[in-house]
C-alpha atoms as a PDB file:
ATOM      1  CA  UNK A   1     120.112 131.069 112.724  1.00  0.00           C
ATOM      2  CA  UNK A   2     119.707 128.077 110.361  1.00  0.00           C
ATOM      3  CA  UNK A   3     119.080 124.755 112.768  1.00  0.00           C
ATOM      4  CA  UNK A   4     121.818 121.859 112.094  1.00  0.00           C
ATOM      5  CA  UNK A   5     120.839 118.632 110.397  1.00  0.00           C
ATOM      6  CA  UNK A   6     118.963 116.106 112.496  1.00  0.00           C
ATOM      7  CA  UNK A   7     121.052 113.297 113.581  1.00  0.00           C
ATOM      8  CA  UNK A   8     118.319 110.982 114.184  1.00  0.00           C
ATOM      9  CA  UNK A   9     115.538 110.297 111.636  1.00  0.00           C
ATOM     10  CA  UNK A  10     112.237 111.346 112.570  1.00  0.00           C
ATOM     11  CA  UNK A  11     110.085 108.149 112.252  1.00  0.00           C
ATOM     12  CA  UNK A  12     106.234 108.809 112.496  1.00  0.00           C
ATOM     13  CA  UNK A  13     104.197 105.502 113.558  1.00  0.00           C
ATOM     14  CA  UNK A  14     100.164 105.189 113.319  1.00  0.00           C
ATOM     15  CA  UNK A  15      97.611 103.203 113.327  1.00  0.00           C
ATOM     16  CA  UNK A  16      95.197 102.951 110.117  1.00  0.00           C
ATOM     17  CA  UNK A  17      92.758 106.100 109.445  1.00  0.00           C
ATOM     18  CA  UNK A  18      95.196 107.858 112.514  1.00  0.00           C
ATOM     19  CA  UNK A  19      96.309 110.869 109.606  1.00  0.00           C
ATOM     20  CA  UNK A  20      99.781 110.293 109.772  1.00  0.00           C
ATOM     21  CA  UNK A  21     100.261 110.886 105.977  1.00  0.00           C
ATOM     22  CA  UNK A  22      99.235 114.237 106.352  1.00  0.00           C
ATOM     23  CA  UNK A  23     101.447 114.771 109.368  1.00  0.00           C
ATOM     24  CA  UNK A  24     104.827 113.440 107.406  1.00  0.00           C
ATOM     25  CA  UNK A  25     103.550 115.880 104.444  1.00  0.00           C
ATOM     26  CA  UNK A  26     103.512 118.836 106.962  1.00  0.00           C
ATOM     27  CA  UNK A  27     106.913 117.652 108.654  1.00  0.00           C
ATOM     28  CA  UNK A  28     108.949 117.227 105.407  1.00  0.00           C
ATOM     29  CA  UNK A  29     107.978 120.602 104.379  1.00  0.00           C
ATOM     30  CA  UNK A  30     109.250 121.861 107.827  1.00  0.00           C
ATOM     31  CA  UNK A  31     112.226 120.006 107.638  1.00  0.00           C
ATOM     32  CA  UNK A  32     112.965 119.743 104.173  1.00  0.00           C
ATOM     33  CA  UNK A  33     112.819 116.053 103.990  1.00  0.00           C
ATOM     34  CA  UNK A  34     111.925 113.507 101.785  1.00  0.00           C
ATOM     35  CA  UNK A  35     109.398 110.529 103.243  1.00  0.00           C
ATOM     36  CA  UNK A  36     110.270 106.779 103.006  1.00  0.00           C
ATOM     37  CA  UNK A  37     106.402 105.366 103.515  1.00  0.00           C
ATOM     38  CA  UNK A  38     106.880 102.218 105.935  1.00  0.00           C
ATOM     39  CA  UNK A  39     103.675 100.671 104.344  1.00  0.00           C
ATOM     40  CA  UNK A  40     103.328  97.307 102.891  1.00  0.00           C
ATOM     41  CA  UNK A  41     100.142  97.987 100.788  1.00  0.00           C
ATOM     42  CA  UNK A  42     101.063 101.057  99.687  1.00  0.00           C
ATOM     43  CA  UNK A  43     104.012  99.807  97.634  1.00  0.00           C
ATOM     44  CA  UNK A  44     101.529  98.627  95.106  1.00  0.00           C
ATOM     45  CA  UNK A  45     100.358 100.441  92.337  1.00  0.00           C
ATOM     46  CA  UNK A  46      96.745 100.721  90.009  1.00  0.00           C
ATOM     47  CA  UNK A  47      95.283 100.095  94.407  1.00  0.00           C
ATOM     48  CA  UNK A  48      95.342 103.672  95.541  1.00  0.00           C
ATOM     49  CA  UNK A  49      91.938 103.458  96.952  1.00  0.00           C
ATOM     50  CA  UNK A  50      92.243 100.374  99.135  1.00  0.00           C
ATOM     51  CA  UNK A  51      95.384 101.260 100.276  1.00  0.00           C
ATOM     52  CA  UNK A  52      94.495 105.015 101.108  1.00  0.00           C
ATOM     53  CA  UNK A  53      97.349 105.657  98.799  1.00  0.00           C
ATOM     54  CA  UNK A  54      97.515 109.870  98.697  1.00  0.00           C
ATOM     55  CA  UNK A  55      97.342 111.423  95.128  1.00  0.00           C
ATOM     56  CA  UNK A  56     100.367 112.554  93.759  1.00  0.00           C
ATOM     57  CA  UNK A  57     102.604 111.704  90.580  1.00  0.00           C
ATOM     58  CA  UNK A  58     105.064 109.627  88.959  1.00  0.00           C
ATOM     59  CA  UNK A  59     108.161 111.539  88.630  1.00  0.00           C
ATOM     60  CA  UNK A  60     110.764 108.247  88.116  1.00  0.00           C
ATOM     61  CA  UNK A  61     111.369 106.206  90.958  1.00  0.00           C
ATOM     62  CA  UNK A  62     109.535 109.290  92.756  1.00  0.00           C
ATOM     63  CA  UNK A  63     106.029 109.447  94.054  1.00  0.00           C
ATOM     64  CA  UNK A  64     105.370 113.084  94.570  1.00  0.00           C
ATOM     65  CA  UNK A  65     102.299 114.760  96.713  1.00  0.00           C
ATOM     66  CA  UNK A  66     102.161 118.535  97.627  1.00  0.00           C
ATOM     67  CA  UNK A  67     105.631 118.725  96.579  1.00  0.00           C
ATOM     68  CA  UNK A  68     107.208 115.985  98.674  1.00  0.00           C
ATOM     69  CA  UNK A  69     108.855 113.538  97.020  1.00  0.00           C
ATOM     70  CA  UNK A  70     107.966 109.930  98.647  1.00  0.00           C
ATOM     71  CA  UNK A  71     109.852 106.735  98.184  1.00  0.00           C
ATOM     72  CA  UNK A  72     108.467 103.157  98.391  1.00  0.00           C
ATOM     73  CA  UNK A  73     104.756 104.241  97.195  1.00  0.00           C
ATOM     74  CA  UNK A  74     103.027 102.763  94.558  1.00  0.00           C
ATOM     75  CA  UNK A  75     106.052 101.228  92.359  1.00  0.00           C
ATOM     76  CA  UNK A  76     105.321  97.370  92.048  1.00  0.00           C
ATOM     77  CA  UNK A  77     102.878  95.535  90.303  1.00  0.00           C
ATOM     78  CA  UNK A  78     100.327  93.953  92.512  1.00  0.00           C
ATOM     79  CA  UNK A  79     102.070  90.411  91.554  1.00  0.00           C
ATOM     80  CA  UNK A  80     105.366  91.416  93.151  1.00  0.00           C
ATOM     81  CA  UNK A  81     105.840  89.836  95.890  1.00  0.00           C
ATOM     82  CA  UNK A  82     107.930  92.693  98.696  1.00  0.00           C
ATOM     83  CA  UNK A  83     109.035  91.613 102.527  1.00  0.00           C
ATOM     84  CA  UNK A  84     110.032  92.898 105.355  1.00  0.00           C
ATOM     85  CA  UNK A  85     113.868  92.169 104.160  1.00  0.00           C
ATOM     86  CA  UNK A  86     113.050  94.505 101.350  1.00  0.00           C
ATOM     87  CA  UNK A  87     112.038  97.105 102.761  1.00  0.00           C
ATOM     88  CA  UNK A  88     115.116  97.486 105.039  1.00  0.00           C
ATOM     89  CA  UNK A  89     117.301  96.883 102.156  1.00  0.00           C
ATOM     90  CA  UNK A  90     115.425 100.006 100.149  1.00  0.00           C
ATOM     91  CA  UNK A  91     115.128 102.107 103.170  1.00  0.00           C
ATOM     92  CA  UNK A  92     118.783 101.882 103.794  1.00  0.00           C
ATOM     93  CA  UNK A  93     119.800 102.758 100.733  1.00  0.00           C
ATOM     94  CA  UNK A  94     117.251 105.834 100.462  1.00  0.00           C
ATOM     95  CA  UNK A  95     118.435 107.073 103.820  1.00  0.00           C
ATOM     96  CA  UNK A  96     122.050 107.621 102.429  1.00  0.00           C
ATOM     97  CA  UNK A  97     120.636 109.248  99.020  1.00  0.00           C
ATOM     98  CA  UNK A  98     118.262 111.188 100.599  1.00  0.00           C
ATOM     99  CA  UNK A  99     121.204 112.480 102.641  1.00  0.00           C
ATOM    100  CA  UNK A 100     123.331 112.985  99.995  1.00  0.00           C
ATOM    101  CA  UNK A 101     120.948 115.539  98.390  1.00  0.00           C
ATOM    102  CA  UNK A 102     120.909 117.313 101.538  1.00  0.00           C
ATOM    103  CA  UNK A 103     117.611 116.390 102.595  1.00  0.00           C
ATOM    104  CA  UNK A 104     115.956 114.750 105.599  1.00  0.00           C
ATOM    105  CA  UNK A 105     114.388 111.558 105.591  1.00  0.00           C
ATOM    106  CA  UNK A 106     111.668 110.790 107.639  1.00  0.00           C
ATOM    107  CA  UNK A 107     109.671 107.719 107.825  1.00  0.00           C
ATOM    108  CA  UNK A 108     105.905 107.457 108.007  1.00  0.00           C
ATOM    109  CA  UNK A 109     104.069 104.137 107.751  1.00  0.00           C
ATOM    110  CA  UNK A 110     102.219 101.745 110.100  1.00  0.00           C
ATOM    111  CA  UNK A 111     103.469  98.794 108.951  1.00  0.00           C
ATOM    112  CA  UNK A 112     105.103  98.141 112.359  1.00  0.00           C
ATOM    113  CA  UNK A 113     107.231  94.732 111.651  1.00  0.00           C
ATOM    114  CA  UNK A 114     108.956  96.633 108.718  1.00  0.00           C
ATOM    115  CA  UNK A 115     110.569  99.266 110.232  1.00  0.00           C
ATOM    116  CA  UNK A 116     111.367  96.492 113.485  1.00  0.00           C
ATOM    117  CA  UNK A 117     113.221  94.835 110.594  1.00  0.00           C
ATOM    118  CA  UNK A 118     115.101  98.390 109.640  1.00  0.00           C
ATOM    119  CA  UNK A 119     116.071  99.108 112.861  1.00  0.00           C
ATOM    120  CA  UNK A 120     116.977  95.788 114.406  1.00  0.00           C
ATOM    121  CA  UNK A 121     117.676  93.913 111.724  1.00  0.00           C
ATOM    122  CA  UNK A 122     116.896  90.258 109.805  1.00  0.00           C
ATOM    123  CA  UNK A 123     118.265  87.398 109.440  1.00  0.00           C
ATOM    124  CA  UNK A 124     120.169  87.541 106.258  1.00  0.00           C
ATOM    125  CA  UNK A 125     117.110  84.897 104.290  1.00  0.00           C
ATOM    126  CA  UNK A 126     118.252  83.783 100.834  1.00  0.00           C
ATOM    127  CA  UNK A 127     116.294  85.909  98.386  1.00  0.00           C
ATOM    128  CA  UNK A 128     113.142  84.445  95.777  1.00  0.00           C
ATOM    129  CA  UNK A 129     113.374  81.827  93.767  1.00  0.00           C
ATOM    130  CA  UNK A 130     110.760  82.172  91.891  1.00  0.00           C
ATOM    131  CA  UNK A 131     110.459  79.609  89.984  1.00  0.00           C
ATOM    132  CA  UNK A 132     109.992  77.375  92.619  1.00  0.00           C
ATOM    133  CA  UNK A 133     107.269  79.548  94.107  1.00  0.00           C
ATOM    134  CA  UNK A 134     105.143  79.899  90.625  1.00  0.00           C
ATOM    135  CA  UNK A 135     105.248  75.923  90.940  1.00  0.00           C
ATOM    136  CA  UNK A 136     104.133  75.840  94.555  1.00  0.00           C
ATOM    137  CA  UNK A 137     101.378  78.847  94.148  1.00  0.00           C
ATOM    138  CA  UNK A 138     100.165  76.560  91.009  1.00  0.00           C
ATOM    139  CA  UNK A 139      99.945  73.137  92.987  1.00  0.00           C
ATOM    140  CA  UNK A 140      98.234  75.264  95.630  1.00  0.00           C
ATOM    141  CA  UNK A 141      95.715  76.278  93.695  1.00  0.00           C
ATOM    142  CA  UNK A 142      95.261  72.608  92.482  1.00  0.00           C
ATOM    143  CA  UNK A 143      94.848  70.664  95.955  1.00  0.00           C
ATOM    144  CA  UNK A 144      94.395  73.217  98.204  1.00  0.00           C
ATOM    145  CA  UNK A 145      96.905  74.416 101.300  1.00  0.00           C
ATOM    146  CA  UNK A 146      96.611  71.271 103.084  1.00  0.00           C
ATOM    147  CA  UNK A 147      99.551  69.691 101.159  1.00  0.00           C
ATOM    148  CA  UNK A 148     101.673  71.937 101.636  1.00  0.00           C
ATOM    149  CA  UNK A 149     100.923  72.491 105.735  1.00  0.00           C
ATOM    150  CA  UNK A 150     101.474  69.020 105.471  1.00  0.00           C
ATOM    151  CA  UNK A 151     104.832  69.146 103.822  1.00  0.00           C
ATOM    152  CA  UNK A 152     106.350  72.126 105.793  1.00  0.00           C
ATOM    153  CA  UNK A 153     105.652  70.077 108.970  1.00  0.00           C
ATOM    154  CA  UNK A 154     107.459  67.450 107.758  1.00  0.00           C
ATOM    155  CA  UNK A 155     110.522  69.439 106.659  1.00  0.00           C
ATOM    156  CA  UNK A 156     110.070  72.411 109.412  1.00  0.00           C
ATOM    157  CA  UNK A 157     108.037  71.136 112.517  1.00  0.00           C
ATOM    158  CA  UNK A 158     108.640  74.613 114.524  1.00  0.00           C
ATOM    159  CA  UNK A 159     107.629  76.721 111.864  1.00  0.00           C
ATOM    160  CA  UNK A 160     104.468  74.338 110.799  1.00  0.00           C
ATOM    161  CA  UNK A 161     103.372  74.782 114.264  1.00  0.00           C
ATOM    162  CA  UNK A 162     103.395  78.651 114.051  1.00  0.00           C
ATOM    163  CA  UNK A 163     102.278  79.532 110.796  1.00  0.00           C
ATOM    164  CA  UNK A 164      98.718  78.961 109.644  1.00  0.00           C
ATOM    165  CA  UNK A 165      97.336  77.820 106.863  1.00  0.00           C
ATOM    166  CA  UNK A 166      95.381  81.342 106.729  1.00  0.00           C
ATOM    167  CA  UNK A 167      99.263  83.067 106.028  1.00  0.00           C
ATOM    168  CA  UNK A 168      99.522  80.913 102.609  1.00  0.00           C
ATOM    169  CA  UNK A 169     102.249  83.233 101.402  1.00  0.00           C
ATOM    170  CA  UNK A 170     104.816  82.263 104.721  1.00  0.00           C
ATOM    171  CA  UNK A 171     103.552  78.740 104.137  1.00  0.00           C
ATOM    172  CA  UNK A 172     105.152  78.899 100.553  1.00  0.00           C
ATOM    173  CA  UNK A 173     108.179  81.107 101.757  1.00  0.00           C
ATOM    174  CA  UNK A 174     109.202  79.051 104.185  1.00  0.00           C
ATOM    175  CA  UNK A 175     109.135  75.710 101.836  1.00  0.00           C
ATOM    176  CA  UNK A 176     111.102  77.961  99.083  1.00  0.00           C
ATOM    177  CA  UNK A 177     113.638  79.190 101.609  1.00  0.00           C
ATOM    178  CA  UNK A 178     114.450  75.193 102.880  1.00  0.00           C
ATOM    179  CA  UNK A 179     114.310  74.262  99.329  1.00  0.00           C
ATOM    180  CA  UNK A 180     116.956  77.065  98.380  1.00  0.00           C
ATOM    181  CA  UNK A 181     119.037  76.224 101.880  1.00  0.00           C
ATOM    182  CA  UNK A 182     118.500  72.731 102.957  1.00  0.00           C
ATOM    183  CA  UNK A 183     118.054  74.740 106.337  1.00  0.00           C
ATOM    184  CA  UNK A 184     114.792  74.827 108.061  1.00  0.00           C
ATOM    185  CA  UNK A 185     113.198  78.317 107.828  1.00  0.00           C
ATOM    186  CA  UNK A 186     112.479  78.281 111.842  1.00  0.00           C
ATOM    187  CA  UNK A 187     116.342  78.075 111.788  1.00  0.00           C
ATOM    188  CA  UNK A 188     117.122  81.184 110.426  1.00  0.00           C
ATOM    189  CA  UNK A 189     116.015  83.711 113.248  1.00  0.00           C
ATOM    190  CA  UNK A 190     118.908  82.016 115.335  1.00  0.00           C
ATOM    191  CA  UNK A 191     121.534  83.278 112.369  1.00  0.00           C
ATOM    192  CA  UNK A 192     123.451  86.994 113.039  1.00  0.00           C
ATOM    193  CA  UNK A 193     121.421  90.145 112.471  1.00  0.00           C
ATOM    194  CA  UNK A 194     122.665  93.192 110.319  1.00  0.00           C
ATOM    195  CA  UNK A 195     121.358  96.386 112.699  1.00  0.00           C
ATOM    196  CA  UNK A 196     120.985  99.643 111.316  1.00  0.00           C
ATOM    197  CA  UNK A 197     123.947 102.010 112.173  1.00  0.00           C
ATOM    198  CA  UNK A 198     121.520 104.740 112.182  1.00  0.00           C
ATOM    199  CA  UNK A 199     119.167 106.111 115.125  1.00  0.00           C
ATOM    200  CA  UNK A 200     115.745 107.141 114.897  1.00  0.00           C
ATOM    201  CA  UNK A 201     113.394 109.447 116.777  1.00  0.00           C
ATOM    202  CA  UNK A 202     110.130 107.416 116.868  1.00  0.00           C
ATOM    203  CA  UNK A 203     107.022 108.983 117.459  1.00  0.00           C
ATOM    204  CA  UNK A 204     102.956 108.133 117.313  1.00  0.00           C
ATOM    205  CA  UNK A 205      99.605 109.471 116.824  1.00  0.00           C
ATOM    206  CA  UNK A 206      97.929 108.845 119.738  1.00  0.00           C
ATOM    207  CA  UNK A 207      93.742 109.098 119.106  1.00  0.00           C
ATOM    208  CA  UNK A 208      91.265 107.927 121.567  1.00  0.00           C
ATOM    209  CA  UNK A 209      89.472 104.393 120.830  1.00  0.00           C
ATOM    210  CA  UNK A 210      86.148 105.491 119.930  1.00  0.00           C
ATOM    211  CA  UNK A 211      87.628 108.493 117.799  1.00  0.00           C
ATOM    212  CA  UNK A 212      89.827 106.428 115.791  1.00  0.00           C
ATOM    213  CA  UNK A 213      86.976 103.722 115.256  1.00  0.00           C
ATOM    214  CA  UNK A 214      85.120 106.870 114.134  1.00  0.00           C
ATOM    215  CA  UNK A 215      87.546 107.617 111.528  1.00  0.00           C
ATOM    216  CA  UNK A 216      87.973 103.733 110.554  1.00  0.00           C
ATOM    217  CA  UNK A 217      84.133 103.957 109.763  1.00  0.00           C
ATOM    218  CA  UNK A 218      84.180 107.538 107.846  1.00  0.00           C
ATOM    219  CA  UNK A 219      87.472 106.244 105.936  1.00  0.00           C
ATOM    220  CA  UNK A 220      86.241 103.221 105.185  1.00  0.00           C
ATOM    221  CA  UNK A 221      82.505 104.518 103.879  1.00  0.00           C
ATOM    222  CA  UNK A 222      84.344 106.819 101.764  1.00  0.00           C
ATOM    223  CA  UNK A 223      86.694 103.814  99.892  1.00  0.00           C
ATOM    224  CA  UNK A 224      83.177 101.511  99.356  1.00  0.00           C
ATOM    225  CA  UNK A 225      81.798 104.869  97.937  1.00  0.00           C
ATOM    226  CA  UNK A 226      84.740 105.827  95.759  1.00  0.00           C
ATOM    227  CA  UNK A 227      85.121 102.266  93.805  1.00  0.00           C
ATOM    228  CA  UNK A 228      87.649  99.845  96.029  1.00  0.00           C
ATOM    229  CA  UNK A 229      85.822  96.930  94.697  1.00  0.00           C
ATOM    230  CA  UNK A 230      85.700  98.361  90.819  1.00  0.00           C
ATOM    231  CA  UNK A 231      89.700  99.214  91.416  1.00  0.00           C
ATOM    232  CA  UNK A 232      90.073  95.532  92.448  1.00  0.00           C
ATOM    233  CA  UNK A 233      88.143  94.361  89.347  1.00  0.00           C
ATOM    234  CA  UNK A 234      90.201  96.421  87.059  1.00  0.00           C
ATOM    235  CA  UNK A 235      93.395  94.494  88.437  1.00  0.00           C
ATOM    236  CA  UNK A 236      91.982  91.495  87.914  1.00  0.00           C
ATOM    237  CA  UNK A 237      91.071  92.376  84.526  1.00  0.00           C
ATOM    238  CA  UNK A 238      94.905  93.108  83.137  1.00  0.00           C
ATOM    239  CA  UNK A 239      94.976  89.105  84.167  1.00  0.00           C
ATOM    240  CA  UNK A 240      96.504  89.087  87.846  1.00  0.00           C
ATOM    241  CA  UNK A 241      95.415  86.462  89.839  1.00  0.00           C
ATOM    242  CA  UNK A 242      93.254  86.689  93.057  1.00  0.00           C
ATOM    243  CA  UNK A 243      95.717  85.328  95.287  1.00  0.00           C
ATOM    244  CA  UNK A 244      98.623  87.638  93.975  1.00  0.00           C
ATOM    245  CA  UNK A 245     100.468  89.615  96.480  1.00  0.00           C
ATOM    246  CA  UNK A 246      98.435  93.132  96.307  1.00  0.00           C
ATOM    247  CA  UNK A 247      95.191  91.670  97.289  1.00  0.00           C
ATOM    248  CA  UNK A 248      95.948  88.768  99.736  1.00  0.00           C
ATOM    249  CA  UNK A 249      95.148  91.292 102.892  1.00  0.00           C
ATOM    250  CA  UNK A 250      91.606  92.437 104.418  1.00  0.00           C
ATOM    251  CA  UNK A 251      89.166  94.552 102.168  1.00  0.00           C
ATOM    252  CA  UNK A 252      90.504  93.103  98.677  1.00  0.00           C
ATOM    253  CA  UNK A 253      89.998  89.505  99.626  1.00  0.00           C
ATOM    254  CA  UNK A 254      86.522  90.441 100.465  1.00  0.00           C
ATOM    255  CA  UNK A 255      86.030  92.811  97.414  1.00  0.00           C
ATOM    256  CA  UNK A 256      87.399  89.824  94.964  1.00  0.00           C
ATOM    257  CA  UNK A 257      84.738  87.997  97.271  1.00  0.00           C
ATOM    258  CA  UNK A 258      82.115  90.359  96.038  1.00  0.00           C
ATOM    259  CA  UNK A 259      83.395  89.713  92.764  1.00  0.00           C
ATOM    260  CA  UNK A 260      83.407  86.193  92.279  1.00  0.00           C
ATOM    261  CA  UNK A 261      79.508  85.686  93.970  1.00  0.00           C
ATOM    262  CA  UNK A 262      80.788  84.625  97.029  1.00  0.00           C
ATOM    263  CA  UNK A 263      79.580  87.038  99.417  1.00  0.00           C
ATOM    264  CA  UNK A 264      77.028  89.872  98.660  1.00  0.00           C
ATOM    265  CA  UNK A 265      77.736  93.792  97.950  1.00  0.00           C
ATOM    266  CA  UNK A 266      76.079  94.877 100.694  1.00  0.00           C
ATOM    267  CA  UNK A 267      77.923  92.931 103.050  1.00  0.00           C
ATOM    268  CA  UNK A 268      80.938  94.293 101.872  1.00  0.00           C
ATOM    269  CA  UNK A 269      81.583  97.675 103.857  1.00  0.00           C
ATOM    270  CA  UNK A 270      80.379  95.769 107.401  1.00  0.00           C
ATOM    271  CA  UNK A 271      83.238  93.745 106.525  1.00  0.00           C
ATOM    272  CA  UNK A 272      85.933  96.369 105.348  1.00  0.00           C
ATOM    273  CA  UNK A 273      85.158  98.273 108.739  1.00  0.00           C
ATOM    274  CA  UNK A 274      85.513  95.262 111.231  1.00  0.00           C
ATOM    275  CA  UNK A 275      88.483  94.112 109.497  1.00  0.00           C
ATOM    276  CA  UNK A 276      90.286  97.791 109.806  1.00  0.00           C
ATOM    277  CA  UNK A 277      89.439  98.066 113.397  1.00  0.00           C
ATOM    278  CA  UNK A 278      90.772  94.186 113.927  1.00  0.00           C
ATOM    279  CA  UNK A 279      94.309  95.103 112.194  1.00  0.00           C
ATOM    280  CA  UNK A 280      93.721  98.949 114.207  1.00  0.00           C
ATOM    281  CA  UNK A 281      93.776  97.033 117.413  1.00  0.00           C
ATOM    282  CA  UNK A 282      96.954  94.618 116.332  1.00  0.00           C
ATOM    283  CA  UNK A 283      98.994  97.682 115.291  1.00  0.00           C
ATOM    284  CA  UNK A 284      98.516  99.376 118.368  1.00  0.00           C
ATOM    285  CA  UNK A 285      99.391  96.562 120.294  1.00  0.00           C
ATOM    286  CA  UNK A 286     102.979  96.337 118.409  1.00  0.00           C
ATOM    287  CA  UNK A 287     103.559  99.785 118.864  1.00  0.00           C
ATOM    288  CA  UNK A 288     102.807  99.644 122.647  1.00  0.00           C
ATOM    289  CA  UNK A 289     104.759  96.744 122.745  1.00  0.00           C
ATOM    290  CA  UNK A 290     107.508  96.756 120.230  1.00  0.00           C
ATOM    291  CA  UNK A 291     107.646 100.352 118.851  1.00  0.00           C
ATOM    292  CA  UNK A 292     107.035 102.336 122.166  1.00  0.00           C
ATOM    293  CA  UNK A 293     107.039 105.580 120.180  1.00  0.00           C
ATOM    294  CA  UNK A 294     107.103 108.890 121.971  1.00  0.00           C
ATOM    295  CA  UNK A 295     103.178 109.558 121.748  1.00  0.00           C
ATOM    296  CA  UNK A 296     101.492 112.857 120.354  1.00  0.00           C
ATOM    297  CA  UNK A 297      97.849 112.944 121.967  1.00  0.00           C
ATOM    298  CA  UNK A 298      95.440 113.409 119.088  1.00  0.00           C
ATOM    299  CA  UNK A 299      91.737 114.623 118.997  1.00  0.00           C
ATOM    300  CA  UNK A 300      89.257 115.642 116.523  1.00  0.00           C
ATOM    301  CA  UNK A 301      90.450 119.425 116.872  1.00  0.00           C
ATOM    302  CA  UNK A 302      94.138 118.063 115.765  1.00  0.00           C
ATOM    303  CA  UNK A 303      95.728 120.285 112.990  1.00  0.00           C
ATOM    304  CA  UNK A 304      98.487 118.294 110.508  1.00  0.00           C
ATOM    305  CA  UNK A 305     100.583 121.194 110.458  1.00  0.00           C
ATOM    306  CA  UNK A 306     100.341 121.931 114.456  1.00  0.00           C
ATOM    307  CA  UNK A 307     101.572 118.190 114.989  1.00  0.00           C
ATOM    308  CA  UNK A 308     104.412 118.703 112.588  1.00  0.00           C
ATOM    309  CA  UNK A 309     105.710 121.431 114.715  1.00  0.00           C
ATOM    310  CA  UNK A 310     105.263 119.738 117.895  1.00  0.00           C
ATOM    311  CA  UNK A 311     107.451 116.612 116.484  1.00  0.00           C
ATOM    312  CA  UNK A 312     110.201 119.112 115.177  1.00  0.00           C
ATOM    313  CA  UNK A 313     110.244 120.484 118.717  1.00  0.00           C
ATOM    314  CA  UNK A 314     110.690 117.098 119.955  1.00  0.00           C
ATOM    315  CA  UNK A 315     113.480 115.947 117.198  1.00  0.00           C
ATOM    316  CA  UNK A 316     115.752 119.086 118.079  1.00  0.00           C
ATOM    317  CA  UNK A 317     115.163 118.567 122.012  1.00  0.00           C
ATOM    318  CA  UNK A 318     115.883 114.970 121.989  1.00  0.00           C
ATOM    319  CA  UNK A 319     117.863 114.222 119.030  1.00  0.00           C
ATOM    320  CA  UNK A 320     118.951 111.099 119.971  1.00  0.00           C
END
């Protein structure tokens, strides 16, 4: 008897180096689905090392591996800047194609505050101008962030207060979206949500501590060994600048570090590791938290394609 169409959308959550590409892989082919990746590195292209990007090919807007097609993966240039608003925009719209074709879609990322931002929605922020950003990224370059901290707490005290002067892209946002507004960016979480009209199954891979920091340290080896800081060279060679969007997170800012003399080789994969476990630990705190998936236990016996079954199971028994 051929099963009906899932009214929820499996969503598969996990934690860096956890395996859940492989999983979604195994669980499209079950369900004959297409996979929207909920990943905010991987939407970058020429970084697929860094970014554990799988390999697969260009087939349009398409990014294909073992035959299923994947959406949101490796399409921008690593100047472009892409938001949490962005990806709930895209993923909306994919959901309904995907659907159309007669397909599943089923969402695998880790990239926690993205899919939040699908589900429950954001406030509707005025999009880039960015003009105005290429002129503050410039004069941040020139004097430093300082300036800028300084002028967002003049013009946005709340938000000044909560964002750092480490998150230099919100700093800039928020100045660009009271520039664009005249209303204070701290002011716009009070405006009226748009929530996602559809429902979601969410699940997790579940590993224990020391396996998973195992695995950070193994994936991690492997990406020093196979050339993430000669991928990050090669983008700044075609002229992008170290500060652009693609390598502002962990592991590229320390392999442009490597580059530029500022910190030595061999303290590169020390730092790669710690960093991974750090934004390991802050991911599963959010999903504990704020994603409270429905776990799947995971241990180094763990078979992609046994998972993928079990979550199938678990979609048709509690489809809502």
């Amino acid at each position: 008897m051929q099963e009906l169409p899932l009214t929820s959308i499996p969503v598969i959550l996990g934690q860096t180096a956890s395996g859940k590409t492989s999983v979604g892989i195994d669980l499209a082919k079950i369900l004959d689905g297409e996979i929207i990746s909920i990943d905010s590195r991987k939407v970058y292209e020429g970084l697929p090392i860094g970014t554990a990007t799988p390999n697969g090919t260009r087939e349009g807007s398409r990014y294909v591996v073992d035959g299923v097609t994947h959406h949101l993966m490796s399409f921008l240039p690593p100047d472009q800047p892409y938001n949490a608003g962005d990806f709930a925009a895209d993923a909306e719209r994919l959901i309904q194609e995907i659907r159309a074709r007669g397909k599943t879609p089923i969402l695998v990322g880790g990239t926690g505050f993205y899919f939040k931002a699908l589900e429950q929605g954001l406030p509707p922020l005025p999009k880039a101008d960015l003009p105005f950003r290429k002129n503050l990224e410039n004069q941040m370059k020139k004097e430093g962030v300082t300036p800028l901290q300084q002028e967002l707490a003049s013009v946005d005290p709340e938000a000044a207060r909560v964002i750092t002067e480490k998150d230099r892209h919100k700093i800039i946002r928020a100045l660009e979206v009271f520039h664009s507004t005249g209303i204070p960016f701290s002011q716009w979480k009070h405006q009226k949500k748009r929530v996602s009209q559809n429902r979601y199954n969410v699940m997790g891979l579940q590993f224990a501590k020391d396996l998973l920091e195992k695995r950070i340290e193994e994936r991690s080896q492997y990406m020093f060994e196979s050339g993430m800081i000669e991928e990050t060279a090669t983008v700044l060679k075609k002229g992008f600048s170290p500060d652009c969007h693609a390598l502002a997170s962990f592991g590229y800012r320390e392999a442009v570090a490597v580059i530029q003399g500022k910190m030595p080789r061999r303290d590169f994969l020390a730092r790669l590791i710690k960093g991974t476990k750090a934004y390991a630990k802050r991911q599963q705190t959010w999903f504990r938290t704020q994603g409270r998936p429905a776990w799947f236990p995971c241990d180094s016996t763990s078979k992609s394609a046994e998972i993928a079954l079990r979550m199938k199971a678990f979609c048709y028994t509690r489809p809502t």
